[in-house]
Each structure stands twice: as C-alpha cells, then as structure tokens.
Protein backbone atom coordinates (compact mmCIF):
# COMPACT_ATOMS: atom_id res chain seq x y z
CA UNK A 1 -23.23 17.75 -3.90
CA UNK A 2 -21.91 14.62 -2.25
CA UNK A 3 -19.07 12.81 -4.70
CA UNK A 4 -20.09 8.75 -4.96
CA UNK A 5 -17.65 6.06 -5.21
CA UNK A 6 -17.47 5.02 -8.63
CA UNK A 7 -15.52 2.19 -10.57
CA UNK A 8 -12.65 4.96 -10.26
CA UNK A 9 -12.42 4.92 -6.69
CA UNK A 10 -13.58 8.49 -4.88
CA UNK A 11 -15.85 10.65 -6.88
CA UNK A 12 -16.01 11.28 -10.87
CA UNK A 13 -12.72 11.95 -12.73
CA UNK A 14 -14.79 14.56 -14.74
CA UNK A 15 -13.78 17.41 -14.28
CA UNK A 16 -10.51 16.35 -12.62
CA UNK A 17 -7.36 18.48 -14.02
CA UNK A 18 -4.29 16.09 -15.12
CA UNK A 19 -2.16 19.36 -15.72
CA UNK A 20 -0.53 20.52 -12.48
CA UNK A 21 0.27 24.01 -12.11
CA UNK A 22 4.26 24.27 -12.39
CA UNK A 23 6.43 25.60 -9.37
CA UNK A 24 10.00 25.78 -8.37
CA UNK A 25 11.44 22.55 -8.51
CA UNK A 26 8.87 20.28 -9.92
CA UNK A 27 9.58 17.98 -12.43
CA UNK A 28 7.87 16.36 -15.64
CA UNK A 29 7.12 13.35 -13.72
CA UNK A 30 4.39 15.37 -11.97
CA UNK A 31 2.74 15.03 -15.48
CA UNK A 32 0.90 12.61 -17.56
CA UNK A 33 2.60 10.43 -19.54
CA UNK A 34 1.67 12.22 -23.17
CA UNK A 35 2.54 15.90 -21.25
CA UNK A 36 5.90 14.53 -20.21
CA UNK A 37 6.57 13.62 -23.72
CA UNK A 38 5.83 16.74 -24.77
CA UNK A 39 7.77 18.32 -22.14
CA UNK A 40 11.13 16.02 -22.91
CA UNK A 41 10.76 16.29 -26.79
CA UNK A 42 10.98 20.25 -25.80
CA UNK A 43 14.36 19.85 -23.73
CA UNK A 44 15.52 18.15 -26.93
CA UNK A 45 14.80 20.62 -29.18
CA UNK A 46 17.19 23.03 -30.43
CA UNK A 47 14.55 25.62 -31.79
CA UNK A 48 10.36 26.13 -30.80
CA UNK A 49 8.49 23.64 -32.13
CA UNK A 50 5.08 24.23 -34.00
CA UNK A 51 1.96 21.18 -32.62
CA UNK A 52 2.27 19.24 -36.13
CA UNK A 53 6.29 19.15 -35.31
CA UNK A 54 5.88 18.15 -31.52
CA UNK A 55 3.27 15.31 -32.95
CA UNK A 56 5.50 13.99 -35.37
CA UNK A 57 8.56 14.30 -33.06
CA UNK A 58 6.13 11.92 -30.85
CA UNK A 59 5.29 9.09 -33.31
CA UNK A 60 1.96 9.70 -33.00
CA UNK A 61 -0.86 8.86 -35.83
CA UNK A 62 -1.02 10.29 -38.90
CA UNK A 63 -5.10 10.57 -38.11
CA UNK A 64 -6.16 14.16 -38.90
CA UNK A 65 -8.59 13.68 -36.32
CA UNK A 66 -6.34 12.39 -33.60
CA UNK A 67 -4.04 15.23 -34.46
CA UNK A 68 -6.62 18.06 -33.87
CA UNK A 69 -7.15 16.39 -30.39
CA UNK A 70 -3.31 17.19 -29.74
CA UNK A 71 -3.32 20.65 -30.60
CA UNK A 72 -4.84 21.29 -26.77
CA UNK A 73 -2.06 19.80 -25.26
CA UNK A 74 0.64 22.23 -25.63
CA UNK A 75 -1.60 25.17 -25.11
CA UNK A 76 -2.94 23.57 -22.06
CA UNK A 77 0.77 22.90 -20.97
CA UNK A 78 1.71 26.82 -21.60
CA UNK A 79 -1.91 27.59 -19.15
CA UNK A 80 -0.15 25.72 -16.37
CA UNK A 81 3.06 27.24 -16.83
CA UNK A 82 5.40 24.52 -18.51
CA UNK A 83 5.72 26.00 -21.73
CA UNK A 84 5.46 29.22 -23.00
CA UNK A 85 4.35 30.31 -26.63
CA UNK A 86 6.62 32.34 -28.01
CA UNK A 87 4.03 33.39 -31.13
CA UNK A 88 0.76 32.32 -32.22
CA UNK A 89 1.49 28.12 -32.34
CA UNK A 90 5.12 27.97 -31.10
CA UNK A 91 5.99 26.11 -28.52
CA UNK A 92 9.04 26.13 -26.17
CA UNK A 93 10.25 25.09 -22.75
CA UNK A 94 9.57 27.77 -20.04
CA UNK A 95 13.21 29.13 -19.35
CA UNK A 96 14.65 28.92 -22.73
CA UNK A 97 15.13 31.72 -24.86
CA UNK A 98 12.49 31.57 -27.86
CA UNK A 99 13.56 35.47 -28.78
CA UNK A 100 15.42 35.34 -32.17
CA UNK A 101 14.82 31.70 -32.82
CA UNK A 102 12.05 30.71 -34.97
CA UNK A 103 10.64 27.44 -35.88
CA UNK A 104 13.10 25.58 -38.20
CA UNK A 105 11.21 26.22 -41.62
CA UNK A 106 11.80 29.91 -40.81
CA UNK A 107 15.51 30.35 -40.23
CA UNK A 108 17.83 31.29 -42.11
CA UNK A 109 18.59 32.41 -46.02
CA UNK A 110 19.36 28.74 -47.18
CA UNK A 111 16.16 28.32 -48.52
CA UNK A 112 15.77 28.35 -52.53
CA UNK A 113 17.32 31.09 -54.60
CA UNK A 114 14.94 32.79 -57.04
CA UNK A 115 16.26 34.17 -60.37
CA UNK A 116 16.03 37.93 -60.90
CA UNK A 117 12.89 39.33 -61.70
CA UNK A 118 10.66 36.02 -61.19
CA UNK A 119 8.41 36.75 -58.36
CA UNK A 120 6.99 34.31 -56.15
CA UNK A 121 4.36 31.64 -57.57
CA UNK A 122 5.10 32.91 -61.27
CA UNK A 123 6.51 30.48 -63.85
CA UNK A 124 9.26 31.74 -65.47
C-alpha cells in the first residue's frame, strides 16, 4: 500500500514508533521529550521509582485520567531497553543496580512502631 503525503509530510504517523530501540552509546536525546524526562528523573533517583512517583517527580496533572495514560510510558521505555523493571511496577535506569533497593516507602525499619500485642488495623 502506497504511503500519501499528508499534512505531516511523508505517509501517516500512525503507526510510527517514537521509542527507539537503545544501543551502545545512544543518548536520551534520541527520545521524545516526555521519555527523556522520564529517563533524567531516573538518573536522579537514588532508589526505583514506582509510575505514580515518576509522574509526580514530573509535575504532571493530578488528572486520574491523564495519569493512567502515563503508566505506558515506562513500560514501553523498559520494551526498548532504557529501563528495566526490577518487580511488578518498579522502574529503574538500565545499568543501575535495582537488587536490594526497593522503592522508598519500602526501606527500611523507620516506619511506625507498634505496641506489643496490637496487630495491624486493630484499635487498641
């Protein structure tokens, strides 16, 4: 099927896939502009981030709707290579060591201490 010249110049941009495959010594530049925000906010990061993190971290709407638009991004980014997901929904830069590090909520024993003999979700 012949491609027609459109008001995007040669052919449809359906279909057309904005994610490059990563190789050796290619940059984020070689990405869109939302991707490469993605892909910096993950250089930044001290620990994998979960989608609702890297969408905050962006400044992005609050719009539940917007947000579930997003949640393709980083698993399209991880297809091509860029990321990789260390467990179901976190996210890190390919190269980094995820192993041992878990999302920030997750770390640690500083959370709240619970008295003896109160269990979880019970009022004492």
């Amino acid at each position: 099927m012949p491609e027609t010249e459109g008001a995007f110049g040669a052919g449809s941009p359906v279909g057309v896939k904005l994610v490059v495959q990563r190789s050796d010594g290619m940059t984020a530049a070689a990405l869109p502009r939302l991707y490469q925000d993605i892909v910096e906010v993950l250089q930044d990061a001290v620990h994998p981030m979960r989608a609702h993190q890297l969408y905050s971290a962006l400044g992005l709407s609050t719009d539940k709707s917007k947000f579930e638009g997003f949640r393709s991004k980083p698993k399209r980014l991880v297809e091509q290579g860029w990321l990789v997901e260390s467990e179901p929904g976190l996210f890190a830069l390919r190269g980094t060591d995820p192993a041992g590090s878990g999302a920030p909520e997750q770390t640690g024993p500083t959370g709240p201490r619970r008295r003896d003999g109160v269990a979880s979700g019970s009022r004492p």
